[in-house]
C-alpha atoms as a PDB file:
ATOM      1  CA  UNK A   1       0.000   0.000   0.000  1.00  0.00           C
ATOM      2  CA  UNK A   2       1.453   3.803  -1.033  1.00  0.00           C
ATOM      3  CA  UNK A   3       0.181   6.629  -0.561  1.00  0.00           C
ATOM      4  CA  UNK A   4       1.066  10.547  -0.358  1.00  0.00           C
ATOM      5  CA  UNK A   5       3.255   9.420   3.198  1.00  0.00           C
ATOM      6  CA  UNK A   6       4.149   5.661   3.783  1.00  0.00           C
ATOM      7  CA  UNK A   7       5.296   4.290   7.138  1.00  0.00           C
ATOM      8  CA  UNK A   8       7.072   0.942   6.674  1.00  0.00           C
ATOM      9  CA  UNK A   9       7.474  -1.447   9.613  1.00  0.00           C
ATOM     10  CA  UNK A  10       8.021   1.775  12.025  1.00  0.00           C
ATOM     11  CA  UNK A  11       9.252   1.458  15.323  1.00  0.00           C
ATOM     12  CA  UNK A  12       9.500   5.345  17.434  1.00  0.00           C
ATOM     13  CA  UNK A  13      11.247   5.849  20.761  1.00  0.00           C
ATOM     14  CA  UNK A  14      12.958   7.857  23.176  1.00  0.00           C
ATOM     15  CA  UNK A  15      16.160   6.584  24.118  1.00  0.00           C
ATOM     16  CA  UNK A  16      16.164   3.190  22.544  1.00  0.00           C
ATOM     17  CA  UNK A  17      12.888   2.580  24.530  1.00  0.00           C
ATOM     18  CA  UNK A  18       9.882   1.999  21.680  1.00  0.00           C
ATOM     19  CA  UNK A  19       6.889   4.145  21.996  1.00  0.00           C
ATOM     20  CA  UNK A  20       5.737   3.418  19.102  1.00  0.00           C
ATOM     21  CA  UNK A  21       6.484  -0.463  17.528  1.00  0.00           C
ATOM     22  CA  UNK A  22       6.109  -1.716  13.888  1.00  0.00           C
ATOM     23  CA  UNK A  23       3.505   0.582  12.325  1.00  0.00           C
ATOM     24  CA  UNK A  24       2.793  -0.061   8.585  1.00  0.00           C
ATOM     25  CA  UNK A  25       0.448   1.582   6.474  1.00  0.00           C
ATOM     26  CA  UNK A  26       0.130   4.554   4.258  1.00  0.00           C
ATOM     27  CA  UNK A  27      -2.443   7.985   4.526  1.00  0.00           C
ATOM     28  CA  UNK A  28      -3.654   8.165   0.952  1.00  0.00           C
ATOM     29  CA  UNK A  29      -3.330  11.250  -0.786  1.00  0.00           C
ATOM     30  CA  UNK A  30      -6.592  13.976  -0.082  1.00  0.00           C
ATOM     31  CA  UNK A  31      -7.107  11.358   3.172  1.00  0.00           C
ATOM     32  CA  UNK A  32      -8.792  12.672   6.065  1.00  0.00           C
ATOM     33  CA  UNK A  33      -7.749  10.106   9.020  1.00  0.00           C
ATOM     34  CA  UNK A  34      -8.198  10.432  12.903  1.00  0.00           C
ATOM     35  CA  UNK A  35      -5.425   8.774  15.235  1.00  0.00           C
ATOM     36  CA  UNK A  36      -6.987   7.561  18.429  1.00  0.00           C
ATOM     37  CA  UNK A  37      -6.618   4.855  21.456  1.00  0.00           C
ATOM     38  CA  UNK A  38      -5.741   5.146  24.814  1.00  0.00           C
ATOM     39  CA  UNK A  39      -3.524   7.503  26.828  1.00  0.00           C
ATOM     40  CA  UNK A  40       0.198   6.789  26.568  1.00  0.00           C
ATOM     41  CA  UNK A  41      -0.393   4.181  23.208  1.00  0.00           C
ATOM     42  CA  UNK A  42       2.151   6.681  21.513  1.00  0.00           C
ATOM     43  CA  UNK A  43      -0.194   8.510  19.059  1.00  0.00           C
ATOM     44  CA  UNK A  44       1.508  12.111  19.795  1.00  0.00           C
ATOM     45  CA  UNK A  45       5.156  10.196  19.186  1.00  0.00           C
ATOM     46  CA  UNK A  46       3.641   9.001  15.785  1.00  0.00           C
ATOM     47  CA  UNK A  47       2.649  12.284  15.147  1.00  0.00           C
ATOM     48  CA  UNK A  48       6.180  13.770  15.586  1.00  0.00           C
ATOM     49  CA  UNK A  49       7.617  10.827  13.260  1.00  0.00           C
ATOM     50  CA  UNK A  50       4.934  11.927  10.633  1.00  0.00           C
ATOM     51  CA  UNK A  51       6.105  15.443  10.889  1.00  0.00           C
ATOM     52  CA  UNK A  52      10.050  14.178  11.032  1.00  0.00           C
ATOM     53  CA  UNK A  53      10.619  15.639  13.931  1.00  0.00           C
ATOM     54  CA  UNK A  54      11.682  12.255  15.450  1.00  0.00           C
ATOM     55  CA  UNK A  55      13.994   9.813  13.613  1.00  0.00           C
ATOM     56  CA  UNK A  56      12.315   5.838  13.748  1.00  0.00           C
ATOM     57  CA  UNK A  57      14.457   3.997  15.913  1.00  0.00           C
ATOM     58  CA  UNK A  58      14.100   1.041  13.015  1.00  0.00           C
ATOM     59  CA  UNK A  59      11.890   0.957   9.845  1.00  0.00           C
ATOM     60  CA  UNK A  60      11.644   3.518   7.296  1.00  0.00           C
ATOM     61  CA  UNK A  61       8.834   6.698   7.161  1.00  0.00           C
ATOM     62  CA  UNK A  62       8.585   7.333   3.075  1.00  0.00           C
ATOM     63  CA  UNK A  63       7.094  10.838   2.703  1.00  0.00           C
ATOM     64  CA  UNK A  64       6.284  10.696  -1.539  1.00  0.00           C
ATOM     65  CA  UNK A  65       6.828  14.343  -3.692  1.00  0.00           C
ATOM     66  CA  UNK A  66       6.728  15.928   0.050  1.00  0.00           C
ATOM     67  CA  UNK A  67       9.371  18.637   0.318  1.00  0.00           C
ATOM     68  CA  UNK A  68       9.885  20.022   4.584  1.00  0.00           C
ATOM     69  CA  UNK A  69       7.651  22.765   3.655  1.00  0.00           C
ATOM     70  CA  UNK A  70       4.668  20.573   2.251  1.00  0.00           C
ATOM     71  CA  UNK A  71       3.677  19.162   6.000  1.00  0.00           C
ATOM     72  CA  UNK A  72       2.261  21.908   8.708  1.00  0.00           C
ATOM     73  CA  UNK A  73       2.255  19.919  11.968  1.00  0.00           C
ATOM     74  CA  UNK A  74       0.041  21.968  14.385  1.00  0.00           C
ATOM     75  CA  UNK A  75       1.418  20.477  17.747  1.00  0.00           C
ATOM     76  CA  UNK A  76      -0.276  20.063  21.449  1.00  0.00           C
ATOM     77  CA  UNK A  77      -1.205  22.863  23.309  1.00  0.00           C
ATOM     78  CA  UNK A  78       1.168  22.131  25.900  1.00  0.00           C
ATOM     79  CA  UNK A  79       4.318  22.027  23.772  1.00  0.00           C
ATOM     80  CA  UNK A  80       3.683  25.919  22.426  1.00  0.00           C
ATOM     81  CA  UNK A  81       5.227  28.438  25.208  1.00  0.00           C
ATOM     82  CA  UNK A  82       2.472  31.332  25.532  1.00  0.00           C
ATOM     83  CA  UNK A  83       4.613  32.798  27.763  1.00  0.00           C
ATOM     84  CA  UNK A  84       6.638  34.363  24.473  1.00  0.00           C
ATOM     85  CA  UNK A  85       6.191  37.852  23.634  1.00  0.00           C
ATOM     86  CA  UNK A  86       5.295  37.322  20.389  1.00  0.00           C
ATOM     87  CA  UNK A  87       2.051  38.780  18.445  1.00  0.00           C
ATOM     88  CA  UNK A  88      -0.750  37.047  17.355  1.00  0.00           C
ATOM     89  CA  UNK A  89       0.002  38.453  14.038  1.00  0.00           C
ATOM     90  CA  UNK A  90       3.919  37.466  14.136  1.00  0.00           C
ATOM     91  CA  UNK A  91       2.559  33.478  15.251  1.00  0.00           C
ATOM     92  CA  UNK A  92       0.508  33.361  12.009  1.00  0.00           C
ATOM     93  CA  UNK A  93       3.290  34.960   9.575  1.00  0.00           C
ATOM     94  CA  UNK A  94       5.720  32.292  10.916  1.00  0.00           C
ATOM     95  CA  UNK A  95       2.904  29.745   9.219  1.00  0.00           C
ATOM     96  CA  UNK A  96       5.153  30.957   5.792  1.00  0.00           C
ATOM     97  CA  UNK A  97       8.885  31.271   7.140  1.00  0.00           C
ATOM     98  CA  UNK A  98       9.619  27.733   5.140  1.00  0.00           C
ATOM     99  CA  UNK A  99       8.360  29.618   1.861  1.00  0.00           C
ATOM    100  CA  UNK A 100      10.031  32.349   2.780  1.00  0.00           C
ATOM    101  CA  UNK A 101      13.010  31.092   4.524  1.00  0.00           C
ATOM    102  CA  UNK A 102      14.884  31.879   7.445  1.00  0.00           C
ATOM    103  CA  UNK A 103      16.075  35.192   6.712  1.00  0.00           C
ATOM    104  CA  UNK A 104      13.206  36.037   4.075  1.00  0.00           C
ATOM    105  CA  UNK A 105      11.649  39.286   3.751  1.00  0.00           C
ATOM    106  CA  UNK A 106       8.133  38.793   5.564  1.00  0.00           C
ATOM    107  CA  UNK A 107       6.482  40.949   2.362  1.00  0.00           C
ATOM    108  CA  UNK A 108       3.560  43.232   2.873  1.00  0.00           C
ATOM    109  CA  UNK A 109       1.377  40.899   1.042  1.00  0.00           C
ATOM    110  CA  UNK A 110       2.369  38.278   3.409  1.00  0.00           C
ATOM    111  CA  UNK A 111       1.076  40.004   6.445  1.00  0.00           C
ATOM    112  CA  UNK A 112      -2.127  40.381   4.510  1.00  0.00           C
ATOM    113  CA  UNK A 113      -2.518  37.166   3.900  1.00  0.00           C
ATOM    114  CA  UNK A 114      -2.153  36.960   7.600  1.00  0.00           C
ATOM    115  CA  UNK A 115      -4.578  39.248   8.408  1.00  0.00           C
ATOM    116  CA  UNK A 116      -7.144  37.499   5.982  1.00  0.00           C
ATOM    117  CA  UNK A 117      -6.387  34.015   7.608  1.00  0.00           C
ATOM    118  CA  UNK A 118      -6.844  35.550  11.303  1.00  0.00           C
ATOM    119  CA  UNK A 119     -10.569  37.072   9.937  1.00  0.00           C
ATOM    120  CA  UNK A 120     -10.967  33.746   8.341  1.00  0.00           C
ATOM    121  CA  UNK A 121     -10.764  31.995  11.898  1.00  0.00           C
ATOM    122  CA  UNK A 122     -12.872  34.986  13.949  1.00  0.00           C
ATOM    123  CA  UNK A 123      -9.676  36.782  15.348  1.00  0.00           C
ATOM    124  CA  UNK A 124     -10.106  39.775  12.875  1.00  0.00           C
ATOM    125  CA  UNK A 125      -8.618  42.516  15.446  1.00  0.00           C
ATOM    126  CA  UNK A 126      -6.550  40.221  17.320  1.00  0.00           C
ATOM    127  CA  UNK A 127      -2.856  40.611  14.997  1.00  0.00           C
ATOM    128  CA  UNK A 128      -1.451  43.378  17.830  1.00  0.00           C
ATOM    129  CA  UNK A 129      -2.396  41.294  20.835  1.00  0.00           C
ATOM    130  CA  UNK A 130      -0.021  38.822  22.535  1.00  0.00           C
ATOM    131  CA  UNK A 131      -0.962  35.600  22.144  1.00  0.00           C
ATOM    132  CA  UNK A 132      -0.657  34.520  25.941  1.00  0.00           C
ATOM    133  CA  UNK A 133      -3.366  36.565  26.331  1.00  0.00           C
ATOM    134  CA  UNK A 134      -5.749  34.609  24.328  1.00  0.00           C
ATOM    135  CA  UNK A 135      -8.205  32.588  25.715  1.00  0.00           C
ATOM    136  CA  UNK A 136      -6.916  28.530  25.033  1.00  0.00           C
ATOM    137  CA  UNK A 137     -10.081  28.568  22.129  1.00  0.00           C
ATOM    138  CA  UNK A 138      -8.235  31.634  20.965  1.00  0.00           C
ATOM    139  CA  UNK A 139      -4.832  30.800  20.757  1.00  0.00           C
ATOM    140  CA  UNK A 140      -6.042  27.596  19.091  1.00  0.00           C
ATOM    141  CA  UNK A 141      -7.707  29.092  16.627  1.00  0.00           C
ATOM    142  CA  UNK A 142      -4.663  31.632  15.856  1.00  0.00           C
ATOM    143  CA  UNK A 143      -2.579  28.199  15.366  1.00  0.00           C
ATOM    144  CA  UNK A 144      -5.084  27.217  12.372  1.00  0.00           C
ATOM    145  CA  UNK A 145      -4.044  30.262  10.979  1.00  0.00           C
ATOM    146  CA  UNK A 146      -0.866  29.938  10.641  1.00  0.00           C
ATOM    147  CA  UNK A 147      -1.106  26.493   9.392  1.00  0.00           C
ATOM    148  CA  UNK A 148      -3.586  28.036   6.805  1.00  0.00           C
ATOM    149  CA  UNK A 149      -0.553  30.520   5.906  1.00  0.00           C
ATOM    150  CA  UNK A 150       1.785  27.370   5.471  1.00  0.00           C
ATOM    151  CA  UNK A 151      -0.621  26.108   2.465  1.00  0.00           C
ATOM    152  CA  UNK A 152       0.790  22.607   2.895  1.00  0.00           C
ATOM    153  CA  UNK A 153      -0.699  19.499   0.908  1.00  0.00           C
ATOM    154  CA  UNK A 154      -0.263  17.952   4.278  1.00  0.00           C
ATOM    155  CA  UNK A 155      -1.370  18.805   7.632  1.00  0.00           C
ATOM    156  CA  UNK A 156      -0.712  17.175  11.169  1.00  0.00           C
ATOM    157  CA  UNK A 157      -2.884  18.023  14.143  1.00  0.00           C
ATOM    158  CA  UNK A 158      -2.004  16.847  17.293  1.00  0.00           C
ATOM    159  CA  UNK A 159      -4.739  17.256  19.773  1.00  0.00           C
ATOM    160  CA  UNK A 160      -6.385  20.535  17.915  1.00  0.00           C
ATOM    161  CA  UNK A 161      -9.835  20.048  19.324  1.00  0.00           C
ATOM    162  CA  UNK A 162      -8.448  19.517  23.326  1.00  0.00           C
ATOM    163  CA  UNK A 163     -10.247  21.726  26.082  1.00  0.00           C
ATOM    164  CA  UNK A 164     -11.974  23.682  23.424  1.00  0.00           C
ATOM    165  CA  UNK A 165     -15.785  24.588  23.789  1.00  0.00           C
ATOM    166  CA  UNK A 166     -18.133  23.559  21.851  1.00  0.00           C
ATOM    167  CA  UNK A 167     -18.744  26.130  19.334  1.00  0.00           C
ATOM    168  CA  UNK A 168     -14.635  26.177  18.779  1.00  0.00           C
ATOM    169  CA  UNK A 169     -14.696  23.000  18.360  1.00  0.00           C
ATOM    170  CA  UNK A 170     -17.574  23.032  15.488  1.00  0.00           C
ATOM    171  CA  UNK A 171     -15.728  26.222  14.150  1.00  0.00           C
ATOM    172  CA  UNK A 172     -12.442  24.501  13.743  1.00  0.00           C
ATOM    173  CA  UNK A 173     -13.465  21.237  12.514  1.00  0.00           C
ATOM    174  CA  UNK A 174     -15.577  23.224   9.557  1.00  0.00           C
ATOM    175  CA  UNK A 175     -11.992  24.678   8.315  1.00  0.00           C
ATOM    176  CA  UNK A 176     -10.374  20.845   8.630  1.00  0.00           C
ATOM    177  CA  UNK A 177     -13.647  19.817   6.561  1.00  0.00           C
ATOM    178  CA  UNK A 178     -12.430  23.037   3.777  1.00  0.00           C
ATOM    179  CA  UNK A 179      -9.061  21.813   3.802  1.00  0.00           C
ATOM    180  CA  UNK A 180     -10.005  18.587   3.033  1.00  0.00           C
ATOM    181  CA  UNK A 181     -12.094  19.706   0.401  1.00  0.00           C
ATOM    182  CA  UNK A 182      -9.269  21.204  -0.620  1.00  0.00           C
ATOM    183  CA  UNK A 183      -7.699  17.902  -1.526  1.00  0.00           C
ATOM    184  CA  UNK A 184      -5.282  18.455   1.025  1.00  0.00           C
ATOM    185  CA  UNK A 185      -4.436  15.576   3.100  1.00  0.00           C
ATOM    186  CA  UNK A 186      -5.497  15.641   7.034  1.00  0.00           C
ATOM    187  CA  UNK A 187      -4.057  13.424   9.843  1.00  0.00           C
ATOM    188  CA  UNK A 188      -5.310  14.597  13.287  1.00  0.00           C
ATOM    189  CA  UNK A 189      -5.228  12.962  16.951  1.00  0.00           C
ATOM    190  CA  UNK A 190      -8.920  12.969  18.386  1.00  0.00           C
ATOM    191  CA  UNK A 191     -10.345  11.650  21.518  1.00  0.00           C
ATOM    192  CA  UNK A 192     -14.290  12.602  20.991  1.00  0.00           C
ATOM    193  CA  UNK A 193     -15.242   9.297  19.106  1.00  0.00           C
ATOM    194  CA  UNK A 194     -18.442  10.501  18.481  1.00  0.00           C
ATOM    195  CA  UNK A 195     -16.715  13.437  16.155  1.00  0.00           C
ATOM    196  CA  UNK A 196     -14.550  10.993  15.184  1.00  0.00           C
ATOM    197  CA  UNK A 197     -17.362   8.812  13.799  1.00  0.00           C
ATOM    198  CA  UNK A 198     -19.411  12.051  12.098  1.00  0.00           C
ATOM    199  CA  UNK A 199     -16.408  13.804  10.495  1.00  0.00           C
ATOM    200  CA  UNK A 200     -13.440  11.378   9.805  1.00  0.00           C
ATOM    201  CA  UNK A 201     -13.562   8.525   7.010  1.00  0.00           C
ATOM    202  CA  UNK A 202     -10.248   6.710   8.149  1.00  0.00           C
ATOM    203  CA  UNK A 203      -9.084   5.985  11.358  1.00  0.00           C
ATOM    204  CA  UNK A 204      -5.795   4.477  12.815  1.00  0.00           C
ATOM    205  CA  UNK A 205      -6.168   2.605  16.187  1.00  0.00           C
ATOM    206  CA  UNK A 206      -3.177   2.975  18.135  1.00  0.00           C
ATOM    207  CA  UNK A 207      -1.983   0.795  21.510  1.00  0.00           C
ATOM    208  CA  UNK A 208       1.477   0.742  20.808  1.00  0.00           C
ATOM    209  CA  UNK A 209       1.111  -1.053  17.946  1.00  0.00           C
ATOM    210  CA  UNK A 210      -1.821  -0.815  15.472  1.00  0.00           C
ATOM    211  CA  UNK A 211      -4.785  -2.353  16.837  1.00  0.00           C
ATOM    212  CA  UNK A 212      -6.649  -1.695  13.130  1.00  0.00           C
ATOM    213  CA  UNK A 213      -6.562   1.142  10.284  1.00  0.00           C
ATOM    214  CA  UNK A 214      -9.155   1.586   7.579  1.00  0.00           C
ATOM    215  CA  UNK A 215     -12.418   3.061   7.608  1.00  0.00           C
ATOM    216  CA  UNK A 216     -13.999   4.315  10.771  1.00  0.00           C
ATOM    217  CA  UNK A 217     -17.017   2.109  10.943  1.00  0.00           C
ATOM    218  CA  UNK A 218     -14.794  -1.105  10.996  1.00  0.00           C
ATOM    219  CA  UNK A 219     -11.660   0.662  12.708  1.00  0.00           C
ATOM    220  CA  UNK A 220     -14.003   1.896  16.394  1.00  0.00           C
ATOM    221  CA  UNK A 221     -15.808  -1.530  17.259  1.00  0.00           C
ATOM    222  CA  UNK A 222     -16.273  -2.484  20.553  1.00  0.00           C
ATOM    223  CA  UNK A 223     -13.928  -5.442  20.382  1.00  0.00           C
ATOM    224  CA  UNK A 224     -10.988  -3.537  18.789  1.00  0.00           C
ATOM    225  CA  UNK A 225     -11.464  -0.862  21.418  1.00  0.00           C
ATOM    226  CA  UNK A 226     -11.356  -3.017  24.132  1.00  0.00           C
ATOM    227  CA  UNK A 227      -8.312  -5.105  22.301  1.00  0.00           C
ATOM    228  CA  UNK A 228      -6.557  -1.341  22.220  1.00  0.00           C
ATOM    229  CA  UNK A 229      -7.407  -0.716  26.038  1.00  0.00           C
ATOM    230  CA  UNK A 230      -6.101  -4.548  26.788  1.00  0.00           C
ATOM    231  CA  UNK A 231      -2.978  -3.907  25.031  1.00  0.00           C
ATOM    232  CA  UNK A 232      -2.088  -0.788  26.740  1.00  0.00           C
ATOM    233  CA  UNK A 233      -2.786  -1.695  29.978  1.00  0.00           C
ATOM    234  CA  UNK A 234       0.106  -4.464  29.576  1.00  0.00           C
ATOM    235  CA  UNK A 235       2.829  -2.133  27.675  1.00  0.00           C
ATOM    236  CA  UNK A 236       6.345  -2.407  28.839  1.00  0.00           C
ATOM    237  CA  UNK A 237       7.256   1.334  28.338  1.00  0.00           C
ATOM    238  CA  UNK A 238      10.654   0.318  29.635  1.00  0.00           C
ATOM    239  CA  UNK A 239      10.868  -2.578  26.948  1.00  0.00           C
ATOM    240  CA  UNK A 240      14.044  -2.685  24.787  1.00  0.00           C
ATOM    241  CA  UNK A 241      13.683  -2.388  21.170  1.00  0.00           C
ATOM    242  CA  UNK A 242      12.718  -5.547  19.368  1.00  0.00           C
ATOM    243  CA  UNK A 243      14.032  -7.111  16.154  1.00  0.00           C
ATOM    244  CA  UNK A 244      12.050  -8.483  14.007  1.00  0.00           C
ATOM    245  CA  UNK A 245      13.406 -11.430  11.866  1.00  0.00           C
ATOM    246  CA  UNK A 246      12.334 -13.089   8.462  1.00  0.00           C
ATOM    247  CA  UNK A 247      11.780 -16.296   8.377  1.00  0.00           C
END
């Protein structure tokens, strides 16, 4: 199986110690695919692989036609320091430094675009503020923006829907429905099953290793669920890395 990014007998890991073991599988190009299972089964580590962020410890992660500045990985909440002087304007322009580069000139037209994607999420008004004085909803939301200014093919969301309220939620998931539209290709870590079941065709069941990928409706039944809680609940997160051998 290809597809626009191919994971090939993956394992992921801090240290030599697996978080993530033997994951193969591919998200088809224009895919729109929700990671879920329980906590610790090493979907966030996955993500960070997917975004090459974090070398696999063995087995090979095949990202087809996808230059560094075709993925915009939108990470957790709790990795992003709010505690940064930065503007809310500034966080969305640095959606197009890999386009621009390091030392580009950030253009007028680029700060437009800006300002269009920060009306296009509700913040119209918001560029001059600091972003650690957004509201979490907010700050979220200003984080969309910036991975609208990216314009990537593919996007990684880890977490983008956590301690939101309900109308955020609904706002944000209609502009991953647009992208996806779009053609673009979505992979996002979700808890609410329910949303999971409404709004995402594909989903990959993580424990560890993959408990089942494919479409939702044969991916979140109650026997795989409980084989992904079963499965976690006996993880060795201390385990050495494993070798698999052909027979």
């Amino acid at each position: 199986m290809t597809g626009v990014i191919e994971l090939r007998d993956v394992t992921l890991g801090y240290e030599r110690h697996p978080a993530v073991h033997h994951v193969s599988g591919a998200f088809a190009a224009g895919s729109l695919t929700a990671i879920v299972g329980p906590n610790g089964a090493g979907k966030s580590t996955l993500m960070k692989g997917l975004a090459g962020l974090l070398r696999p410890l063995d087995g090979e992660i095949v990202r087809h036609g996808l230059a560094r500045h075709d993925i915009a990985y939108l990470p957790q909440q709790t990795e992003i320091d709010n505690d940064f002087p930065i503007s809310v304007l500034d966080v969305v322009v640095l959606g197009a430094w890999r386009r621009i580069g390091a030392f580009g000139r950030v253009t007028r037209a680029v700060r437009e675009t800006a300002q269009a994607a920060l009306t296009d999420v509700g913040l119209e008004g918001f560029g001059d503020r600091l972003i650690g004085a957004l509201s979490v909803g907010q700050r979220q939301k200003a984080l969309f923006a910036r991975a609208m200014l990216a314009d990537a093919p593919l996007l990684l969301l880890d977490e983008p829907f956590t301690a939101m309220d309900a109308r955020t939620i609904d706002e944000l998931m209609a502009l991953v429905l647009r992208w996806h539209r779009e053609g673009r290709t979505i992979v996002a870590v979700v808890h609410d099953f329910e949303q999971v079941r409404t709004c995402f065709p594909e989903t990959l069941l993580l424990a560890r290793d993959v408990v089942a990928w494919g479409s939702t409706a044969s991916v979140l039944t109650s026997a795989n669920l409980l084989k992904a809680a079963a499965v976690s609940d006996v993880w060795d997160r201390h385990a050495p890395v494993c070798e698999r051998i052909d027979a």
